[in-house]
PDB file of N, CA and C in Angstrom:
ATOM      1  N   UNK A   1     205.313 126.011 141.101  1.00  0.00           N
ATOM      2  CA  UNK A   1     204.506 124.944 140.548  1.00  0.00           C
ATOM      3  C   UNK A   1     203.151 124.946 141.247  1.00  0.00           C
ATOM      4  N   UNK A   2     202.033 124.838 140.350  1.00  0.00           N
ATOM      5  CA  UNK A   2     201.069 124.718 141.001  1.00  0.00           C
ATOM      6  C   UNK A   2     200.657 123.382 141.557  1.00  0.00           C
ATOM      7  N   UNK A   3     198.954 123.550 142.450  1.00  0.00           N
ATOM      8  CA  UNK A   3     198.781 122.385 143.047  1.00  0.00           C
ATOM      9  C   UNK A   3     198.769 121.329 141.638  1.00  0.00           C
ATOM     10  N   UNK A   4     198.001 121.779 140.676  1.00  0.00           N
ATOM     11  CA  UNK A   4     197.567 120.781 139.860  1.00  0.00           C
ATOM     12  C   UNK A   4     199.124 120.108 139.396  1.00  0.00           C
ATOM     13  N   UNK A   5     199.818 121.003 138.911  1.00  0.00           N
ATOM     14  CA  UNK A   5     200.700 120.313 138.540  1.00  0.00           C
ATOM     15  C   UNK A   5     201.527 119.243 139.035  1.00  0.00           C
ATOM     16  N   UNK A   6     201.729 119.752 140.698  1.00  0.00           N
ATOM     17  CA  UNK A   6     202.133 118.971 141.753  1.00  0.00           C
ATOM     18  C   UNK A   6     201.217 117.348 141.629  1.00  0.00           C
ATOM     19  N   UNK A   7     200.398 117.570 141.407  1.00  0.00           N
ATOM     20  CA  UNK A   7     199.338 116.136 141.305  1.00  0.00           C
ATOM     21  C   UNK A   7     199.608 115.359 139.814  1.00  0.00           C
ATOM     22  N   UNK A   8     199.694 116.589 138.693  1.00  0.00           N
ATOM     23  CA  UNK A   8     199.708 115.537 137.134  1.00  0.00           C
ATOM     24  C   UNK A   8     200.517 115.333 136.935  1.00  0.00           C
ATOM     25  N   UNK A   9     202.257 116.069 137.168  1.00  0.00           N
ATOM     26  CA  UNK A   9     203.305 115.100 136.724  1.00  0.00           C
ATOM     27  C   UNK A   9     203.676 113.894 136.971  1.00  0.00           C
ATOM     28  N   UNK A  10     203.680 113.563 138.574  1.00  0.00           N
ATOM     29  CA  UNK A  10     203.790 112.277 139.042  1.00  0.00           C
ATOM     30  C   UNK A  10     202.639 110.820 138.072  1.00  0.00           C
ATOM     31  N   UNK A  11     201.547 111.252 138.034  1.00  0.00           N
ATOM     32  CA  UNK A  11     200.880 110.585 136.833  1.00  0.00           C
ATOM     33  C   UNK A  11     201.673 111.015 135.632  1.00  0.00           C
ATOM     34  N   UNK A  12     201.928 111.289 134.880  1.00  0.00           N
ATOM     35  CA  UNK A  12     202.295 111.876 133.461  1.00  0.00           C
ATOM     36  C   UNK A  12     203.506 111.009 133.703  1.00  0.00           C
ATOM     37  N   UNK A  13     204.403 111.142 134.375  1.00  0.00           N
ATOM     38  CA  UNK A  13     205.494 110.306 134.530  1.00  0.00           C
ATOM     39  C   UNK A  13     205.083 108.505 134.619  1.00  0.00           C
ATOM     40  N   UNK A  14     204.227 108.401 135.561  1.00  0.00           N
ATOM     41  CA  UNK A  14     203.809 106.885 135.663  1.00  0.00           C
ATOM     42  C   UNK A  14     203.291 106.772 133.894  1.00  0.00           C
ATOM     43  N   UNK A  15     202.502 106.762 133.569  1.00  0.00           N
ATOM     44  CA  UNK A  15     202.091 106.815 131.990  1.00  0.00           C
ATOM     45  C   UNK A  15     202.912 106.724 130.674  1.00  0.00           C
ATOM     46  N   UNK A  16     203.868 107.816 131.018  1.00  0.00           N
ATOM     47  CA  UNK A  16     205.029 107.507 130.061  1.00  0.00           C
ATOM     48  C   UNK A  16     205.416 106.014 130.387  1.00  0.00           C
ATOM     49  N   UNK A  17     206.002 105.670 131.574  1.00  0.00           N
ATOM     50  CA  UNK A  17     206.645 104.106 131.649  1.00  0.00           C
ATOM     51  C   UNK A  17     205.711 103.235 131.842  1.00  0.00           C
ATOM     52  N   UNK A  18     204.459 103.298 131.684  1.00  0.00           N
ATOM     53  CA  UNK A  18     203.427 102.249 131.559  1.00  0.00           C
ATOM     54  C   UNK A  18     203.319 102.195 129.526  1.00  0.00           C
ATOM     55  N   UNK A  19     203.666 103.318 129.301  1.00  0.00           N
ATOM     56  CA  UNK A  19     203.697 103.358 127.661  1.00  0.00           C
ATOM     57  C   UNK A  19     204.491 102.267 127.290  1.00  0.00           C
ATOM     58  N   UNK A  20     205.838 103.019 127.909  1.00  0.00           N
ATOM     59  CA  UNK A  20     207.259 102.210 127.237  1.00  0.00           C
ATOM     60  C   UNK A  20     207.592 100.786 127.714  1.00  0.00           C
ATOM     61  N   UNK A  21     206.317 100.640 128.895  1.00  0.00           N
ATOM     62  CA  UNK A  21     206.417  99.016 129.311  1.00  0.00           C
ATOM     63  C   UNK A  21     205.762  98.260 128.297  1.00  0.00           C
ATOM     64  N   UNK A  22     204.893  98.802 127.662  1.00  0.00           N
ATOM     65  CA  UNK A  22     203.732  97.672 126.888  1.00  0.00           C
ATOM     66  C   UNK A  22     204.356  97.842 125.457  1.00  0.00           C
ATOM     67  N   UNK A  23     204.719  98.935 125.034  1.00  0.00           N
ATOM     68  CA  UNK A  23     205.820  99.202 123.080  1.00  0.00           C
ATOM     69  C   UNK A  23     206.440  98.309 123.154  1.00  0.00           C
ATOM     70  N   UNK A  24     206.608  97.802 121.588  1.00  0.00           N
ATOM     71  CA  UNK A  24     207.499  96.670 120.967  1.00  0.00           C
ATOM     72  C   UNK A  24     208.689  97.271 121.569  1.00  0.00           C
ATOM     73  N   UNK A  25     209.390  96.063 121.927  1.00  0.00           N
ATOM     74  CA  UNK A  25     210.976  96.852 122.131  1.00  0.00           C
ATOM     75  C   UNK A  25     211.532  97.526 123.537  1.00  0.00           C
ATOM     76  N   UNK A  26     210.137  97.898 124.403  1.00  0.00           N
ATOM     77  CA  UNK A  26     210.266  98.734 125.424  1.00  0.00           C
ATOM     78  C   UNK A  26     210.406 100.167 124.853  1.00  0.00           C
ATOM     79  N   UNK A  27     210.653 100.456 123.854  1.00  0.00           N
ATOM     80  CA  UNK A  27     210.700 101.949 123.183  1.00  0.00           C
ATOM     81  C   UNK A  27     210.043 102.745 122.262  1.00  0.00           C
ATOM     82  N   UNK A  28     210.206 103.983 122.536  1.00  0.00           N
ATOM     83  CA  UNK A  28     209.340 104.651 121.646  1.00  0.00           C
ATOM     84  C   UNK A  28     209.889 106.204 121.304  1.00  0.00           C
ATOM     85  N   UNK A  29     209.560 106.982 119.983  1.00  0.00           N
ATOM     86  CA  UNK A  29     209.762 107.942 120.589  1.00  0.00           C
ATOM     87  C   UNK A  29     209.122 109.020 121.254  1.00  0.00           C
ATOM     88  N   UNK A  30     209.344 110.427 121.231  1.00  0.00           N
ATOM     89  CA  UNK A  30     208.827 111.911 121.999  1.00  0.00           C
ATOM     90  C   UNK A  30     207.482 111.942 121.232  1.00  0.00           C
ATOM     91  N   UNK A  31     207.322 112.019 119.956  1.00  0.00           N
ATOM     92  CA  UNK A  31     206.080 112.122 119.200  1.00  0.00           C
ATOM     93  C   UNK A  31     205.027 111.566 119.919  1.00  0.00           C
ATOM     94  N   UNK A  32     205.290 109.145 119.662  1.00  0.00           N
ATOM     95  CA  UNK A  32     204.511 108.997 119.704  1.00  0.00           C
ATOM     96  C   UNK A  32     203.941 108.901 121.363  1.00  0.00           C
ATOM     97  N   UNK A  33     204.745 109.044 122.604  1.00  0.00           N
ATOM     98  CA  UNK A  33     204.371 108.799 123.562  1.00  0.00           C
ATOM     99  C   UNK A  33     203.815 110.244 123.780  1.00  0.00           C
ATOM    100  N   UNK A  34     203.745 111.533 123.269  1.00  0.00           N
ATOM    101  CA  UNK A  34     202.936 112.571 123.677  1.00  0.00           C
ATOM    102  C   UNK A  34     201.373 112.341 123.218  1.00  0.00           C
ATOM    103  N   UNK A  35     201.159 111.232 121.944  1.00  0.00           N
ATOM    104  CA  UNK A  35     200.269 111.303 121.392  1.00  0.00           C
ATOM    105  C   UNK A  35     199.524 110.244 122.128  1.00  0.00           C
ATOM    106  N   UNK A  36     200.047 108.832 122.618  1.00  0.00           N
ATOM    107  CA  UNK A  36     199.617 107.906 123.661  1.00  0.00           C
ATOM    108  C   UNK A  36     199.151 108.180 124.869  1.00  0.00           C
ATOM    109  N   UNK A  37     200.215 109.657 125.475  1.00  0.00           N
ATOM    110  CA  UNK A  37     199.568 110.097 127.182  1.00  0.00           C
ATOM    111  C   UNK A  37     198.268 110.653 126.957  1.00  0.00           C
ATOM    112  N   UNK A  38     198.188 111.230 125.564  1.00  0.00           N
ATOM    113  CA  UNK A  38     196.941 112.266 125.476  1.00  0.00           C
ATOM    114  C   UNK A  38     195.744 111.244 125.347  1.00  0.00           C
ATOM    115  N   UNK A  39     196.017 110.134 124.338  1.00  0.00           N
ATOM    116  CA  UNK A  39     194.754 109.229 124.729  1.00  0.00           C
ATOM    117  C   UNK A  39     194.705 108.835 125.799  1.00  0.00           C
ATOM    118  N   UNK A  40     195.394 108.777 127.040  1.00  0.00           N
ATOM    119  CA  UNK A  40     195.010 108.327 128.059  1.00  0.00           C
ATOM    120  C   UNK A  40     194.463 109.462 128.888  1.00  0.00           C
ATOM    121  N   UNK A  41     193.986 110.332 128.394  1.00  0.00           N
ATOM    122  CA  UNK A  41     193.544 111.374 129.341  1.00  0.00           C
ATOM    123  C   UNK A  41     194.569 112.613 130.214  1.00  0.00           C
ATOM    124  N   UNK A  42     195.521 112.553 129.790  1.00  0.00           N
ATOM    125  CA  UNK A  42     196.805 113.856 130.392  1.00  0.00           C
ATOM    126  C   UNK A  42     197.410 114.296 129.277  1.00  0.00           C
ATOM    127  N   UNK A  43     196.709 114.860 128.586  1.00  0.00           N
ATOM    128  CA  UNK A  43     197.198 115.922 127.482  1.00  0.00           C
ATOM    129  C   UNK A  43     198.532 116.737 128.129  1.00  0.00           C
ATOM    130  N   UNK A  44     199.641 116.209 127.070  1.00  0.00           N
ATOM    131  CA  UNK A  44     200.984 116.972 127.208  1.00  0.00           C
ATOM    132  C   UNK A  44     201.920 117.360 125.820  1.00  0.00           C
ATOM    133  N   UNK A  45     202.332 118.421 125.664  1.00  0.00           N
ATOM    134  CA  UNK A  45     203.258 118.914 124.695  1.00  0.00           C
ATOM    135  C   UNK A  45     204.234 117.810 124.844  1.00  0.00           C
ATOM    136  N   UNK A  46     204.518 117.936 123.651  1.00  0.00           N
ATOM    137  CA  UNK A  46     206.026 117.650 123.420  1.00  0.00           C
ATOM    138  C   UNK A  46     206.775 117.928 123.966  1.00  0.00           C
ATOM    139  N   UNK A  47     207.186 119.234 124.045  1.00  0.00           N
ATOM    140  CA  UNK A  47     208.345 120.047 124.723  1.00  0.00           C
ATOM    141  C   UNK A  47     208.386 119.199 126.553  1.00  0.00           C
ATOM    142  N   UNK A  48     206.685 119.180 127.361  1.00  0.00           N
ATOM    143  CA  UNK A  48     206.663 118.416 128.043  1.00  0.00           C
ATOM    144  C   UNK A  48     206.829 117.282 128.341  1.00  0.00           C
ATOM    145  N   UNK A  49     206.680 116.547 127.566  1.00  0.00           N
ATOM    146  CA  UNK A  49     207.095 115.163 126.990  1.00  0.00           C
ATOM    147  C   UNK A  49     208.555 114.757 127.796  1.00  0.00           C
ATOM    148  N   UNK A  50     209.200 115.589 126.208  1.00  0.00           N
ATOM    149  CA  UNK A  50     210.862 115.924 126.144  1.00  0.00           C
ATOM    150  C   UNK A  50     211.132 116.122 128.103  1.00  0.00           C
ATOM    151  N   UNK A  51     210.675 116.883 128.331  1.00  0.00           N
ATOM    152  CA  UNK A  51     211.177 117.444 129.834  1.00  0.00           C
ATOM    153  C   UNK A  51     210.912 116.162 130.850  1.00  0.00           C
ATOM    154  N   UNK A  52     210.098 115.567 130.813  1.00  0.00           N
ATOM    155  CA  UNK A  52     209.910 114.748 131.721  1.00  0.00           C
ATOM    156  C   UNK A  52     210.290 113.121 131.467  1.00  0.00           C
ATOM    157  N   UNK A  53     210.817 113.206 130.238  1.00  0.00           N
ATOM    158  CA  UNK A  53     211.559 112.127 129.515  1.00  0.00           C
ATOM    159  C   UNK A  53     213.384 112.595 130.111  1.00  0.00           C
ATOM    160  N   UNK A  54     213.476 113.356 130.339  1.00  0.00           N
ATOM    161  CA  UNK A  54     214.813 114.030 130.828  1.00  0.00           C
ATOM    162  C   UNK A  54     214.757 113.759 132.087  1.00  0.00           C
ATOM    163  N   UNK A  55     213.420 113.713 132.883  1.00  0.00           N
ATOM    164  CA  UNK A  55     213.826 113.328 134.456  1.00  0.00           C
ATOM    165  C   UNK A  55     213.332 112.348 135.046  1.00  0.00           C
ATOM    166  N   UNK A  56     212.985 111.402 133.791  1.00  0.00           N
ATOM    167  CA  UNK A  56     213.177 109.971 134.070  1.00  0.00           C
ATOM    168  C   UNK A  56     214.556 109.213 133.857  1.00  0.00           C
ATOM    169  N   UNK A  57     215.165 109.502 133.003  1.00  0.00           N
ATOM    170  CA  UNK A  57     216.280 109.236 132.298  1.00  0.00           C
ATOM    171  C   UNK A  57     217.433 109.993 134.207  1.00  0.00           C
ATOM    172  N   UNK A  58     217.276 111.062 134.317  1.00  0.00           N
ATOM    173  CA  UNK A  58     218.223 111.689 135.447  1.00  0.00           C
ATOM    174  C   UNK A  58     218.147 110.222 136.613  1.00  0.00           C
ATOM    175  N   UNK A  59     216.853 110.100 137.009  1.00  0.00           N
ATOM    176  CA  UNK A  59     216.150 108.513 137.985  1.00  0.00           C
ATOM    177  C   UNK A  59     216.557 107.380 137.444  1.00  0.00           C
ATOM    178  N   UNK A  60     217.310 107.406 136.160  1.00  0.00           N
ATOM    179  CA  UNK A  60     217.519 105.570 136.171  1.00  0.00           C
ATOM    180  C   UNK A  60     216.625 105.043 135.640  1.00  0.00           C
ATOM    181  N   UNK A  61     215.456 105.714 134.548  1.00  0.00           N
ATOM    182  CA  UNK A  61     214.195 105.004 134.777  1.00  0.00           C
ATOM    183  C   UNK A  61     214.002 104.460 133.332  1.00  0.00           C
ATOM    184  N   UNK A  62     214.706 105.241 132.096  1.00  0.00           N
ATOM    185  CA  UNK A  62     214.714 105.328 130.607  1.00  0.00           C
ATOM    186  C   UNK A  62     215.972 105.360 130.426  1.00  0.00           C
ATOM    187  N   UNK A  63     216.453 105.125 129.211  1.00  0.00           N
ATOM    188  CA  UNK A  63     217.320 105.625 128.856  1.00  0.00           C
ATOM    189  C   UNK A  63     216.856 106.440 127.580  1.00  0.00           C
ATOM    190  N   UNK A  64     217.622 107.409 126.756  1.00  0.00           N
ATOM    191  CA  UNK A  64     217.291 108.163 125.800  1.00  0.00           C
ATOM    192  C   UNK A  64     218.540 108.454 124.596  1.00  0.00           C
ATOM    193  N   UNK A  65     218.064 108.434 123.266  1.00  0.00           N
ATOM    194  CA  UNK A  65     218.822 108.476 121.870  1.00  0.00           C
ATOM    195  C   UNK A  65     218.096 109.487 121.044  1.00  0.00           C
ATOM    196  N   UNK A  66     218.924 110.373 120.730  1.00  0.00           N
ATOM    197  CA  UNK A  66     217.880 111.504 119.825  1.00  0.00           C
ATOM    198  C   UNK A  66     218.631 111.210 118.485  1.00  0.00           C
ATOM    199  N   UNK A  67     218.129 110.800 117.733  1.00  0.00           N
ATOM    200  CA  UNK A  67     218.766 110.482 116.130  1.00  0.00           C
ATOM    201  C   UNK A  67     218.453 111.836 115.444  1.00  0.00           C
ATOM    202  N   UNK A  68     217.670 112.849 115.938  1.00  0.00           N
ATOM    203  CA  UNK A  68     217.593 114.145 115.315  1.00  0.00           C
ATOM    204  C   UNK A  68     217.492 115.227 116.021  1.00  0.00           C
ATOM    205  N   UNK A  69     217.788 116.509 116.106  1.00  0.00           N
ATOM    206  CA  UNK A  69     217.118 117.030 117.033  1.00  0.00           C
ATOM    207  C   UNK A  69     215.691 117.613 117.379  1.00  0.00           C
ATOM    208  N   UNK A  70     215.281 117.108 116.518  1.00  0.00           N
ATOM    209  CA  UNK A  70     213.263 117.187 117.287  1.00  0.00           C
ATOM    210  C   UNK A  70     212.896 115.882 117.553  1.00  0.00           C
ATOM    211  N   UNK A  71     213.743 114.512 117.578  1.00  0.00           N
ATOM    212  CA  UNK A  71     213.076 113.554 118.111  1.00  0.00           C
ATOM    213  C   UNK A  71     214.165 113.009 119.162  1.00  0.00           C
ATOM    214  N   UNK A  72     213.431 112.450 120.473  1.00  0.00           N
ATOM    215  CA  UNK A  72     213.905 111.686 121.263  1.00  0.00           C
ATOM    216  C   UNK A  72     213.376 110.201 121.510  1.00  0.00           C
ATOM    217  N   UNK A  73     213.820 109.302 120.896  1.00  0.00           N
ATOM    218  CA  UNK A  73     213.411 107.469 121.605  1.00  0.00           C
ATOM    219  C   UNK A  73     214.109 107.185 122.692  1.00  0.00           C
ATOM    220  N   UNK A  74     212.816 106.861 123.732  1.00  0.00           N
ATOM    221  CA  UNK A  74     212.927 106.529 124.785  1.00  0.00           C
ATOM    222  C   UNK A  74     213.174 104.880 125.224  1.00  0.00           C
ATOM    223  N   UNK A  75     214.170 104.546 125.650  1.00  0.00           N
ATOM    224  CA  UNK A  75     213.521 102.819 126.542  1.00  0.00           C
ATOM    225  C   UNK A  75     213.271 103.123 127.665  1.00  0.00           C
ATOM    226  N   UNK A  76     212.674 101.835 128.175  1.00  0.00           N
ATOM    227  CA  UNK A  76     211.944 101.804 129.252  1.00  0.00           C
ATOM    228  C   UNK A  76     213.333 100.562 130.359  1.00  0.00           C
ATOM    229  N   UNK A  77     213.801 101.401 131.517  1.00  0.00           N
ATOM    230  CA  UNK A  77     215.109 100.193 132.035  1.00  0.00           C
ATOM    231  C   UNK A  77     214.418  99.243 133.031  1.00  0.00           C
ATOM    232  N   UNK A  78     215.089  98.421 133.074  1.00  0.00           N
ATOM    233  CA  UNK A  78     214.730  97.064 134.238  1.00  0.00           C
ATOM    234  C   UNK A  78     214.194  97.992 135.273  1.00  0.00           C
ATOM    235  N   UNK A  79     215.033  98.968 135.965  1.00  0.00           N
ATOM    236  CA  UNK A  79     214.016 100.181 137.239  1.00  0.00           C
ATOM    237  C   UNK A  79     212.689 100.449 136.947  1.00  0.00           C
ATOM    238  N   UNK A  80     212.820 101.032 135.221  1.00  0.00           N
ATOM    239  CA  UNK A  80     211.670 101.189 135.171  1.00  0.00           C
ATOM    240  C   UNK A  80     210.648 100.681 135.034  1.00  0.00           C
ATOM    241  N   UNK A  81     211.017  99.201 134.825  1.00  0.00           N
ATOM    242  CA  UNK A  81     209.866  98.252 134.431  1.00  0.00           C
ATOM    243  C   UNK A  81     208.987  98.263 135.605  1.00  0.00           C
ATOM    244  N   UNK A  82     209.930  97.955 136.819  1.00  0.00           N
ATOM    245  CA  UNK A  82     209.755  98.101 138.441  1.00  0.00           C
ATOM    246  C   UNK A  82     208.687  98.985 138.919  1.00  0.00           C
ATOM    247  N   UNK A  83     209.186  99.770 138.668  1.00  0.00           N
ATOM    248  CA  UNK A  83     208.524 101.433 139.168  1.00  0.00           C
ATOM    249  C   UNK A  83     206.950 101.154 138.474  1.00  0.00           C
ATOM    250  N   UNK A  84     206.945 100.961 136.876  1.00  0.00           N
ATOM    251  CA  UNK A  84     205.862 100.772 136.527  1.00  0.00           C
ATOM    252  C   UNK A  84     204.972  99.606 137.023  1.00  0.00           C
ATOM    253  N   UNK A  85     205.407  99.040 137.148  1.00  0.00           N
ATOM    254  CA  UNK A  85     203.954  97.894 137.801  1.00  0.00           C
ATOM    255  C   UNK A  85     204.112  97.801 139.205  1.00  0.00           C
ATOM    256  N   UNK A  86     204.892  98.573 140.077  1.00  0.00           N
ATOM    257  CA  UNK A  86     204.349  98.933 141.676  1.00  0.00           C
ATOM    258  C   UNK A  86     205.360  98.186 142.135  1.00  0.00           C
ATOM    259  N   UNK A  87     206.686  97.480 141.661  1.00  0.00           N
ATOM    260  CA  UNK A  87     207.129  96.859 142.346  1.00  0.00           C
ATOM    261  C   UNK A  87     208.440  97.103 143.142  1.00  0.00           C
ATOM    262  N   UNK A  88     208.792  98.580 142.992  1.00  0.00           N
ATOM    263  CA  UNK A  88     209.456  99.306 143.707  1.00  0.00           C
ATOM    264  C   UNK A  88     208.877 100.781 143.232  1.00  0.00           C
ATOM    265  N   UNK A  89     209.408 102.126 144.012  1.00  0.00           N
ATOM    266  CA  UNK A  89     208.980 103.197 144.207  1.00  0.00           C
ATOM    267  C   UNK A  89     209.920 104.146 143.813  1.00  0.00           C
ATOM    268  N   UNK A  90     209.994 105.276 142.984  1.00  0.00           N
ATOM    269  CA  UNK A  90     210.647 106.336 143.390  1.00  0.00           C
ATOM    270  C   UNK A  90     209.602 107.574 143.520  1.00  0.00           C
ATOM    271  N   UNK A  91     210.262 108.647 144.274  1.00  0.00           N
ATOM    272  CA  UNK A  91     209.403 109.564 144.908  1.00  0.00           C
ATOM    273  C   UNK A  91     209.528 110.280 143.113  1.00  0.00           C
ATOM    274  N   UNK A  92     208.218 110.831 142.894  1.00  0.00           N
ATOM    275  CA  UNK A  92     207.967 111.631 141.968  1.00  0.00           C
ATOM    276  C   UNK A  92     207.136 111.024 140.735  1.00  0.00           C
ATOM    277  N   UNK A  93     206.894 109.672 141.071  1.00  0.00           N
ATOM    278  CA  UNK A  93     206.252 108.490 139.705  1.00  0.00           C
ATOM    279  C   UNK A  93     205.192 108.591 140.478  1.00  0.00           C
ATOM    280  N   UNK A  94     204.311 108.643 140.295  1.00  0.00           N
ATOM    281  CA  UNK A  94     202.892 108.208 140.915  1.00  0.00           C
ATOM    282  C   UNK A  94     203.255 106.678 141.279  1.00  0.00           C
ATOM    283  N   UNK A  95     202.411 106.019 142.750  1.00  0.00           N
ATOM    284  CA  UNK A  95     202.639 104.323 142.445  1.00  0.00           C
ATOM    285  C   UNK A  95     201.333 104.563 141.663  1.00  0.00           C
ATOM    286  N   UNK A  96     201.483 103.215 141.024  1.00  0.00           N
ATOM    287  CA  UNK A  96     200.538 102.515 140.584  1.00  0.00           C
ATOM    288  C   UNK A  96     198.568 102.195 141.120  1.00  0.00           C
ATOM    289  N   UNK A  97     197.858 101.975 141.162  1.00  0.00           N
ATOM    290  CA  UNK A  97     196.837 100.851 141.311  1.00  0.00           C
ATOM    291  C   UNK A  97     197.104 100.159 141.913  1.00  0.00           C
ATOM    292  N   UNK A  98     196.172  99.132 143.644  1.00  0.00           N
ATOM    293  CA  UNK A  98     196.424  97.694 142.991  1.00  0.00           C
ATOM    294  C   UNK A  98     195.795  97.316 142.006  1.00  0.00           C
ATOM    295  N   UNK A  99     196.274  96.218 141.651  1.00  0.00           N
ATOM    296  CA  UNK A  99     195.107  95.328 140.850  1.00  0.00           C
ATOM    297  C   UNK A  99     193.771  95.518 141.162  1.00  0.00           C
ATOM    298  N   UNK A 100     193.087  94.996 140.120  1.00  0.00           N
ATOM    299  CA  UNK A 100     191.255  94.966 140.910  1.00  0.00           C
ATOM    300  C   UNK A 100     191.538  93.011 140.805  1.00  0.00           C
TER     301      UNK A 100
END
């Protein structure tokens, strides 16, 4: 793995569960959260998506339902709500910001 990568997944991961914190429902699926990270500036495949939706889900952080096999809907769990707004940590999520 390179350096960069070493630096953008941990963001790419925070992003996804800042996604699935603010979606109706807490959920979403693989499509539209590849298409949400990219407006936020971390352009990611799908396939990447998918992969790192798999090792949030391994952390406790999502859970995941594939109603087909090219789509995965993600929720976002009580951990992850956590993790996303800084209020606990796991190693591999970027923390958060504080506030301004």
């Amino acid at each position: 793995m390179s350096y960069l990568e070493d630096a953008w997944l941990p963001h790419l991961r925070l992003t996804l569960l800042r996604v699935l914190a603010n979606a109706p429902s807490y959920c979403a699926n693989s499509s539209i959260l590849a298409e949400a990270v990219g407006m936020m500036g971390l352009r990611a495949s799908r396939d990447q998506v998918r992969s790192e939706l798999a090792w949030l889900r391994e952390q406790r952080l999502v859970t995941i339902e594939e109603p087909s096999p090219a789509l995965l809907v993600a929720c976002i769990t009580e951990r992850g709500l956590d993790v996303s707004s800084g209020a606990s940590t796991v190693p591999g999520v970027q923390r958060p910001s504080p506030k301004a």
